[in-house]
N, C-alpha and C. Protein backbone atom coordinates (compact mmCIF):
# COMPACT_ATOMS: atom_id res chain seq x y z
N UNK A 1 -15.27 -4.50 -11.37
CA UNK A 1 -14.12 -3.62 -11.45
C UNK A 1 -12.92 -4.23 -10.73
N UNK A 2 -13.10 -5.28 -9.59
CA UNK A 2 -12.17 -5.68 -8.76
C UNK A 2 -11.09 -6.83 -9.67
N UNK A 3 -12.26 -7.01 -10.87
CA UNK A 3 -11.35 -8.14 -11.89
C UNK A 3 -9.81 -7.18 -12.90
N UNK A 4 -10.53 -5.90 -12.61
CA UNK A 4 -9.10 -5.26 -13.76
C UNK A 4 -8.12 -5.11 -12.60
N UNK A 5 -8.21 -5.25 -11.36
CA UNK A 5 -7.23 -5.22 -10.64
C UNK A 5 -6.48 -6.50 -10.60
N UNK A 6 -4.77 -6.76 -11.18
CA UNK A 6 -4.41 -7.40 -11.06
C UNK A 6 -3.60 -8.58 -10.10
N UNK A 7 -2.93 -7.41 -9.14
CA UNK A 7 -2.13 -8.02 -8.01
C UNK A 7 -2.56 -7.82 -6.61
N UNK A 8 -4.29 -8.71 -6.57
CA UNK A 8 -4.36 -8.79 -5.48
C UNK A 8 -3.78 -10.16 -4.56
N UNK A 9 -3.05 -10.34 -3.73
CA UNK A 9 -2.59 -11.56 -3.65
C UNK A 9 -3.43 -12.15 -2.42
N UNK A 10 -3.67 -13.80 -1.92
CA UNK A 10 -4.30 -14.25 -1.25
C UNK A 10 -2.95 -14.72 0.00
N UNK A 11 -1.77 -14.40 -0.01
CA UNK A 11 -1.65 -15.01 1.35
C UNK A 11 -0.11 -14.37 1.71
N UNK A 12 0.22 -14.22 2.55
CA UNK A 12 1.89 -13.37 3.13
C UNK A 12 2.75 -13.30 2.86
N UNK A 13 2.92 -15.03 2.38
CA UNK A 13 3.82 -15.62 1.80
C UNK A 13 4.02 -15.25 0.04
N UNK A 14 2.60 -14.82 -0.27
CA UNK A 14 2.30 -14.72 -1.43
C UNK A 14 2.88 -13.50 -1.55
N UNK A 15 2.87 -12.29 -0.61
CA UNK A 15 3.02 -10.89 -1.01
C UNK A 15 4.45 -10.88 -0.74
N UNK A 16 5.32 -11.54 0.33
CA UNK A 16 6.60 -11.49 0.36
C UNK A 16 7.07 -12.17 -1.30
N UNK A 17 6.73 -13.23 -1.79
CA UNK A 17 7.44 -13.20 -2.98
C UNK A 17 7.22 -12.35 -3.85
N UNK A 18 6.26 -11.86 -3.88
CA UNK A 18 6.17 -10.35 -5.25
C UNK A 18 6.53 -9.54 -4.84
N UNK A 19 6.67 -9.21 -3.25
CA UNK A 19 8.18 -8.22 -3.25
C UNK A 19 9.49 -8.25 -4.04
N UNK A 20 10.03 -9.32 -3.65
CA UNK A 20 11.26 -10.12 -3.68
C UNK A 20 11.13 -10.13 -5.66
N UNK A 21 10.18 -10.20 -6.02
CA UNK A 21 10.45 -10.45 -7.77
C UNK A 21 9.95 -9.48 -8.46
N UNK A 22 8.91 -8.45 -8.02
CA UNK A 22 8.45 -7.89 -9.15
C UNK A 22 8.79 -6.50 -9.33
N UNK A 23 9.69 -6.04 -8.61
CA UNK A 23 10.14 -4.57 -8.81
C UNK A 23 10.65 -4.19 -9.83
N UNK A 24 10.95 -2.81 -10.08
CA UNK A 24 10.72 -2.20 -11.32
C UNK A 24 11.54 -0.40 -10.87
N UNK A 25 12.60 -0.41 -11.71
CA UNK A 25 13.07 0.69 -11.75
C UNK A 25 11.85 1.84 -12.22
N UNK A 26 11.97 2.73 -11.97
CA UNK A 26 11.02 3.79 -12.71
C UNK A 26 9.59 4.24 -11.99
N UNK A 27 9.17 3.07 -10.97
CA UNK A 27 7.95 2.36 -10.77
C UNK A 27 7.57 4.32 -10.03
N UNK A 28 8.15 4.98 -9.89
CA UNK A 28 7.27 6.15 -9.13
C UNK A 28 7.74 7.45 -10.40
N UNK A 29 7.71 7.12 -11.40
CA UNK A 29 7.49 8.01 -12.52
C UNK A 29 6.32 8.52 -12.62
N UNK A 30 6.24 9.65 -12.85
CA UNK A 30 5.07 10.73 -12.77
C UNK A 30 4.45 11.02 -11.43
N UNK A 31 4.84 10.69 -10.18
CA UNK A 31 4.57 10.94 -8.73
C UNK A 31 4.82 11.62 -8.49
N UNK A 32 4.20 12.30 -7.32
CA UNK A 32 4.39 13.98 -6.75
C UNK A 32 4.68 13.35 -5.06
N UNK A 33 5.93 13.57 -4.69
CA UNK A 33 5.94 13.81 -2.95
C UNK A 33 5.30 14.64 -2.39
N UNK A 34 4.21 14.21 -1.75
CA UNK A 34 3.67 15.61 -1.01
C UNK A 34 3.27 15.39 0.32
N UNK A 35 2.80 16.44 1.14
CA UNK A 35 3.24 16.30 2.58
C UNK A 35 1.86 16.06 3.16
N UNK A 36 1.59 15.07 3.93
CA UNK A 36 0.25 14.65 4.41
C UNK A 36 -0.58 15.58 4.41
N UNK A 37 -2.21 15.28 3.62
CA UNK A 37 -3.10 16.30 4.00
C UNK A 37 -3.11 16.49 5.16
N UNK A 38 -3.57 15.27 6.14
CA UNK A 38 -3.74 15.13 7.81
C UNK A 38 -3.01 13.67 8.39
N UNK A 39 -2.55 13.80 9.15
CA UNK A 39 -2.10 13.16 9.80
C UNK A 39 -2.89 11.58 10.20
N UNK A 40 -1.90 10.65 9.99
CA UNK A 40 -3.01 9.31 10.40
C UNK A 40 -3.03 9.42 11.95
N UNK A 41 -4.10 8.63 12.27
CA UNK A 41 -4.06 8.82 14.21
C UNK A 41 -5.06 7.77 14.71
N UNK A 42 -5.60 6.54 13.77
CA UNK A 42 -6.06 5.95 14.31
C UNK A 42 -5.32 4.43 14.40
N UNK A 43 -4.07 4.39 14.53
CA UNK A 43 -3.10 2.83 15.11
C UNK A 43 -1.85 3.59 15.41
N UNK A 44 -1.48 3.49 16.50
CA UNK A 44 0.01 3.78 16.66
C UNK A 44 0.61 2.72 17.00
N UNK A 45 1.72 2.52 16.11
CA UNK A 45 2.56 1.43 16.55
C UNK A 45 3.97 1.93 17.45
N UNK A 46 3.73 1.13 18.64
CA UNK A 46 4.97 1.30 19.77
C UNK A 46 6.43 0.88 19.48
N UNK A 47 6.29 -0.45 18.36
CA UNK A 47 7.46 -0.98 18.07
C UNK A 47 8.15 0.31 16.83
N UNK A 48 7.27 1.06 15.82
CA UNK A 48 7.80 1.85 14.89
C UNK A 48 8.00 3.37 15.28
N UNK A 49 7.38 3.43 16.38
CA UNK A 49 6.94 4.44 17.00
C UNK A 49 6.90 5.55 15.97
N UNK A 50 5.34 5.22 15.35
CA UNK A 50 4.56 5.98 14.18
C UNK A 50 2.93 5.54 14.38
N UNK A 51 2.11 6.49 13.08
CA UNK A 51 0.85 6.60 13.52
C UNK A 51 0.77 5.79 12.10
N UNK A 52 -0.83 5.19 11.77
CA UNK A 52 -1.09 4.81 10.55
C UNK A 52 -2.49 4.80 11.21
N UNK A 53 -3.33 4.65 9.82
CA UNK A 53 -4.53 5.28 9.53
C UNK A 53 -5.13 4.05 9.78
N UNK A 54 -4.75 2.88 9.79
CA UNK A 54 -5.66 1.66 10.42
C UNK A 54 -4.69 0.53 10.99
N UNK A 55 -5.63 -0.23 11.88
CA UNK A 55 -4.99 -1.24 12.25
C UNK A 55 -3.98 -1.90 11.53
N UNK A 56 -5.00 -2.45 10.27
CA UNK A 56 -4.10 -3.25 9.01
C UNK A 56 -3.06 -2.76 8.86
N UNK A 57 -3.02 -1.02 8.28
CA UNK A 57 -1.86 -0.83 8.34
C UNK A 57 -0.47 -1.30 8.82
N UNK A 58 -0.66 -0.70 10.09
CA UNK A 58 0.17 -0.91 11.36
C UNK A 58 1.25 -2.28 11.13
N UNK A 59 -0.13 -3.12 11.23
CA UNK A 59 0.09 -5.04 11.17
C UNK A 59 1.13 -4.67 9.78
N UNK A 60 1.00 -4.13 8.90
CA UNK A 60 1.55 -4.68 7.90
C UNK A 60 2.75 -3.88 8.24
N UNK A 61 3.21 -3.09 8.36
CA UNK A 61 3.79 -1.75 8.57
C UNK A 61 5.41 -2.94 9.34
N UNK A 62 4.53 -3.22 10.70
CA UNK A 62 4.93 -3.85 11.80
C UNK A 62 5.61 -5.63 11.03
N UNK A 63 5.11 -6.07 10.23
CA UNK A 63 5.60 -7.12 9.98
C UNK A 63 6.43 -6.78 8.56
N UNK A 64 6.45 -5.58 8.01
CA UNK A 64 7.64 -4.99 6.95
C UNK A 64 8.87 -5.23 8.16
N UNK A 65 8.74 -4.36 8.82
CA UNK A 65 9.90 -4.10 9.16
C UNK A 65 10.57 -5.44 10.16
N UNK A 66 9.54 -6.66 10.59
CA UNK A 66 10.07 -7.72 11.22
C UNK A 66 10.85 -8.64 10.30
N UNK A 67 10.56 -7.95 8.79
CA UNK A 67 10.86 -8.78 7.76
C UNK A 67 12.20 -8.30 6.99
N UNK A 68 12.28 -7.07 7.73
CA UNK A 68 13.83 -6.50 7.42
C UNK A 68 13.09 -5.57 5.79
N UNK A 69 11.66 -5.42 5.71
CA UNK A 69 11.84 -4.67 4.60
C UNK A 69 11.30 -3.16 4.83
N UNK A 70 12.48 -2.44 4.25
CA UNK A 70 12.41 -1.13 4.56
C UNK A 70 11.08 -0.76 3.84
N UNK A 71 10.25 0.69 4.48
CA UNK A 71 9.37 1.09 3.60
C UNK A 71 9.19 3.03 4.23
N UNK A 72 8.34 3.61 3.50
CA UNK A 72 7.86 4.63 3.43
C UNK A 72 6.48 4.80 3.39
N UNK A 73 6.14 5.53 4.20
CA UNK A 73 4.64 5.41 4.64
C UNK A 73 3.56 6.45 3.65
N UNK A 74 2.99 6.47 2.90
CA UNK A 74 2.15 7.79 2.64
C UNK A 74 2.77 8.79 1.99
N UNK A 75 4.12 8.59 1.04
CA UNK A 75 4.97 9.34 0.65
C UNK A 75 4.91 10.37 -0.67
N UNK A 76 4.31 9.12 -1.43
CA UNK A 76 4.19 9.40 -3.02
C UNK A 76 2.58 9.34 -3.36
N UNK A 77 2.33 10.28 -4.34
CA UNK A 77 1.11 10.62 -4.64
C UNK A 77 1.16 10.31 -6.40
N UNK A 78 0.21 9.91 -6.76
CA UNK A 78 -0.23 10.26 -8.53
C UNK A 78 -1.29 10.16 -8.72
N UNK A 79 -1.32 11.45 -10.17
CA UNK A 79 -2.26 12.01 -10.28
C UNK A 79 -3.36 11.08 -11.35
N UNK A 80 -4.59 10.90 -11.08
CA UNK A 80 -5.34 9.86 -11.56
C UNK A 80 -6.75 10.89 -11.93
N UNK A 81 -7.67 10.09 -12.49
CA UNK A 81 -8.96 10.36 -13.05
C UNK A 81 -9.93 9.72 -12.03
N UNK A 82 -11.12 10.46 -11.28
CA UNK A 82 -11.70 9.78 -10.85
C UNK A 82 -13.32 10.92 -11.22
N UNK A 83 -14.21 10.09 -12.21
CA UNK A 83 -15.76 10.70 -12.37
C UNK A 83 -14.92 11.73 -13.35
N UNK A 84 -13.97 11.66 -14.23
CA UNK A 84 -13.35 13.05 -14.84
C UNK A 84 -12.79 13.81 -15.10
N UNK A 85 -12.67 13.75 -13.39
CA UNK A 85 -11.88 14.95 -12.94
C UNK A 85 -10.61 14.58 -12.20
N UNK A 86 -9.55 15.38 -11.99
CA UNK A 86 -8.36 15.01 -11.80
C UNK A 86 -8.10 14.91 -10.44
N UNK A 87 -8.02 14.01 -9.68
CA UNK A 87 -7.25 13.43 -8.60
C UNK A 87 -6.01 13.12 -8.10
N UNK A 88 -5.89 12.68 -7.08
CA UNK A 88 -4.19 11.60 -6.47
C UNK A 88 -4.78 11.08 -6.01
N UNK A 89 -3.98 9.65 -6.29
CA UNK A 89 -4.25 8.13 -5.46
C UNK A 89 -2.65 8.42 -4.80
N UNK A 90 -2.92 8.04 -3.54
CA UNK A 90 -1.41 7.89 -2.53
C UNK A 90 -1.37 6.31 -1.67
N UNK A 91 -0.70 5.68 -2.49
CA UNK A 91 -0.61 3.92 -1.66
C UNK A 91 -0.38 4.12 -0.93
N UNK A 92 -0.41 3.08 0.34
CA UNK A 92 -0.20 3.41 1.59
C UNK A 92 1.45 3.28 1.80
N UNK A 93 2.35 2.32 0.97
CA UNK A 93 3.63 1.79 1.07
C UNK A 93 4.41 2.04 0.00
N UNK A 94 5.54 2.34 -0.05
CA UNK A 94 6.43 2.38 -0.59
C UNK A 94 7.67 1.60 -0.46
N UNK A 95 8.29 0.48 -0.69
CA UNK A 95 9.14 -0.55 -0.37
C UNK A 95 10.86 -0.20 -1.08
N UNK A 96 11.26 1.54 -1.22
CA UNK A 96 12.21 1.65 -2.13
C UNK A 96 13.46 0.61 -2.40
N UNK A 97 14.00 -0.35 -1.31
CA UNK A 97 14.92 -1.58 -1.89
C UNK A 97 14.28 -2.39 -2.69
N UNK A 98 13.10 -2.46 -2.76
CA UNK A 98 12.24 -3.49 -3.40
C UNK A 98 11.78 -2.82 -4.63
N UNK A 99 11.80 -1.46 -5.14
CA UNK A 99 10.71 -0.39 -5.83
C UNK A 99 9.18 -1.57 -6.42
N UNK A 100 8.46 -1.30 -5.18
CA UNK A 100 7.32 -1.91 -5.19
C UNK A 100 6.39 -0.85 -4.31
N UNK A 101 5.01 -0.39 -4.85
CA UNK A 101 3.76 -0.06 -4.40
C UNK A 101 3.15 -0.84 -3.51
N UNK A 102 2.50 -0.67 -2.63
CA UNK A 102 2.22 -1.39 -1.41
C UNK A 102 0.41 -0.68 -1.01
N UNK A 103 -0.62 -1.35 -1.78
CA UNK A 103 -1.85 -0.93 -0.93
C UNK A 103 -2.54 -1.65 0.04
N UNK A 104 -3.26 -1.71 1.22
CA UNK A 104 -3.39 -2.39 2.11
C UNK A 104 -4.85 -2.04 1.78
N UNK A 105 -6.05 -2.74 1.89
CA UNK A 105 -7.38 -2.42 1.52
C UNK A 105 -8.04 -3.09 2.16
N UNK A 106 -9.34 -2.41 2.87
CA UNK A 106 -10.04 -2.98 3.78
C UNK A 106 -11.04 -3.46 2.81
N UNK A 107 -12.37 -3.42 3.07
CA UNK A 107 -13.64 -3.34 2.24
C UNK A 107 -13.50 -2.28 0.73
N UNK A 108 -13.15 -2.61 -0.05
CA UNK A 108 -13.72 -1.72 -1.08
C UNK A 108 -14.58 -0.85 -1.84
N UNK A 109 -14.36 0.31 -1.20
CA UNK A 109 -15.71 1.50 -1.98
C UNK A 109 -15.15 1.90 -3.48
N UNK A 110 -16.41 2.45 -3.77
CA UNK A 110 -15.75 2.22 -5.10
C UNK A 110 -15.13 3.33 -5.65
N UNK A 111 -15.01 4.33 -5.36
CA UNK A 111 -13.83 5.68 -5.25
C UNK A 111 -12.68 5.19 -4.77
N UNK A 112 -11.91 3.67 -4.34
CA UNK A 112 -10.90 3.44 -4.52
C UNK A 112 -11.18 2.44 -4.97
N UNK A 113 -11.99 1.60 -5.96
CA UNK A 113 -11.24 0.94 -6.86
C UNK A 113 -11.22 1.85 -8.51
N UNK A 114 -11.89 3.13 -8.61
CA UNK A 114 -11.89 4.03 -9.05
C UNK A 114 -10.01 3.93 -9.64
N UNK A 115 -9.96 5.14 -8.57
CA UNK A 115 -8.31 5.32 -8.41
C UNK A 115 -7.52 4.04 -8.96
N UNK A 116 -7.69 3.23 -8.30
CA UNK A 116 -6.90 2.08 -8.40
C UNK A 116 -6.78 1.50 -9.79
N UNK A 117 -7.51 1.47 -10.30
CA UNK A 117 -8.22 0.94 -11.68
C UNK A 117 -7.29 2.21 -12.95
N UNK A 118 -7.86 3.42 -12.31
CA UNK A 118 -6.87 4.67 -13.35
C UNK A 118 -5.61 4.91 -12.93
N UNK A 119 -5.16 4.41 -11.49
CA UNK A 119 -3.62 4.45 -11.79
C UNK A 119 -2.93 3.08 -12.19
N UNK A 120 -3.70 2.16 -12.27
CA UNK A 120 -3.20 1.11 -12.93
C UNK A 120 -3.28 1.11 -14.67
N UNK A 121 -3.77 2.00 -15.53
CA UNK A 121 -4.02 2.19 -16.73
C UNK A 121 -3.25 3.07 -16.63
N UNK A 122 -3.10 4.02 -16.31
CA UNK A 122 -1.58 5.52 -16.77
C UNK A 122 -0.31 5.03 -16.26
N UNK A 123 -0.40 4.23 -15.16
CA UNK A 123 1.23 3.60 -15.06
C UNK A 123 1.22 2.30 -15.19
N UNK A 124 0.76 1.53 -16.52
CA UNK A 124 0.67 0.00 -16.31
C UNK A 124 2.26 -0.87 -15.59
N UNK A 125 3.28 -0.08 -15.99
CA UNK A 125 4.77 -0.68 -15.54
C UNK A 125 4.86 -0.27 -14.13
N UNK A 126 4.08 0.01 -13.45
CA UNK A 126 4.79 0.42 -11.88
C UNK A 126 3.57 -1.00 -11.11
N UNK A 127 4.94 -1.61 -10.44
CA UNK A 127 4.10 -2.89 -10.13
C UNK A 127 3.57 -2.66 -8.43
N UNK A 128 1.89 -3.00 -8.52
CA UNK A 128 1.39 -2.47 -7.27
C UNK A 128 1.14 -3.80 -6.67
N UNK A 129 0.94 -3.86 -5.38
CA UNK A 129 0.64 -4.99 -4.61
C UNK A 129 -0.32 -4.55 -3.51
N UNK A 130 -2.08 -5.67 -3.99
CA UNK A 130 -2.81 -5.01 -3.25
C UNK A 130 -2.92 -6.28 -2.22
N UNK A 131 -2.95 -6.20 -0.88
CA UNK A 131 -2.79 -6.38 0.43
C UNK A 131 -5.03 -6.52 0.56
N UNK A 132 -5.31 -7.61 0.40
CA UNK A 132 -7.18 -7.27 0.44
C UNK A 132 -6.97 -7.75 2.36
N UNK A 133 -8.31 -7.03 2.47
CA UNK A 133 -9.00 -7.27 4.08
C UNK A 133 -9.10 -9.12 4.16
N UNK A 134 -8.89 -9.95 3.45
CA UNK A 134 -9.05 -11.22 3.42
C UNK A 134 -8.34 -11.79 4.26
N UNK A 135 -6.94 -11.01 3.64
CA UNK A 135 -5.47 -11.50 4.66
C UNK A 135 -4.97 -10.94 5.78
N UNK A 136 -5.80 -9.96 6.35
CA UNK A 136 -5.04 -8.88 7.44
C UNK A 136 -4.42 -10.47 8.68
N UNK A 137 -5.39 -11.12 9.00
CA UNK A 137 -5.00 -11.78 9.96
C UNK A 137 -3.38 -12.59 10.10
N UNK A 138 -2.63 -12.71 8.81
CA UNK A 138 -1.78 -13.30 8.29
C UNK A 138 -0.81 -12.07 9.04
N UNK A 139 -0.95 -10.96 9.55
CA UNK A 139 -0.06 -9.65 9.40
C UNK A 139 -0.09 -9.43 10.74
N UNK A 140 -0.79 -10.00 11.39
CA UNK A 140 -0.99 -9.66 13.11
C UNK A 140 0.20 -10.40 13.59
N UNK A 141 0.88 -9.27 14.70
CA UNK A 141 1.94 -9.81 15.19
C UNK A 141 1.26 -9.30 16.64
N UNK A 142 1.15 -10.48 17.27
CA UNK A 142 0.63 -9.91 19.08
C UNK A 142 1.71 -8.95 19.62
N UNK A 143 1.26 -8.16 20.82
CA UNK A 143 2.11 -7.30 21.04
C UNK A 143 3.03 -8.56 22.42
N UNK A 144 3.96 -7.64 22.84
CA UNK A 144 4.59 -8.09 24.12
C UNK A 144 3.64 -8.47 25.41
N UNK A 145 2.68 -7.79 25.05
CA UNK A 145 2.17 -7.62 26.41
C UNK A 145 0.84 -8.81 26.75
N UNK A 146 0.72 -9.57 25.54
CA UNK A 146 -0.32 -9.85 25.56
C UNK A 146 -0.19 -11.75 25.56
């Protein structure tokens, strides 16, 4: 299933240029804004002074914004098929100067490559960029203190 996923990229450099090229007016057509089920609370970053739901996050979160690229955290939702029945997949990023999707993915279960797989078939034109656990280390920015 990880093969119908198209834009997983292998390296930083790799994901900064498909920022920079592959955006797409429209790209959050058929999305619902909706307001966090729960709150993330396991990485707080001091430099964004915000919460995100994992380390990776954070790292990536933290090197958007060292990179001058604006983003939105957990914003936009769409509605997908998963076993049938009707769901939301919510990327973790939203890059609106860029209009680029942003997922950051640790290990893959398969209820998100599920999602991933059916929101890539109902919105084939909204260009996503998946971020795999391969590259987190590429995203670590040490803190001050360390």
């Amino acid at each position: 299933m990880v093969s119908q996923i198209p834009e997983v990229v292998c390296s930083r450099r790799c994901a900064w240029e498909f920022i920079q090229t592959r955006g797409k007016d429209g790209c959050l057509a058929g999305s619902v804004k909706l307001p966090l089920l729960s709150p993330p609370a396991e990485s707080y970053s001091q430099l964004l002074g915000m919460p995100f739901r994992s380390d990776y996050e954070r790292y990536v979160a933290e090197a958007f914004s060292e990179s001058g690229f604006s983003f939105e955290y957990e914003v936009y939702s769409f509605p997908v098929k998963l076993d049938n029945m009707r769901a939301f997949w919510t990327p973790d990023f939203y890059l609106p100067d860029h209009r680029v999707l942003v997922e950051v993915k640790g290990p893959w279960g398969t209820g998100a490559k599920t999602k991933v797989v059916s929101f890539l078939k109902r919105y084939p034109e909204s260009p996503l960029l998946i971020l795999p656990w391969t590259i987190k280390d590429q995203f670590y920015l040490p803190s001050e203190e360390e």
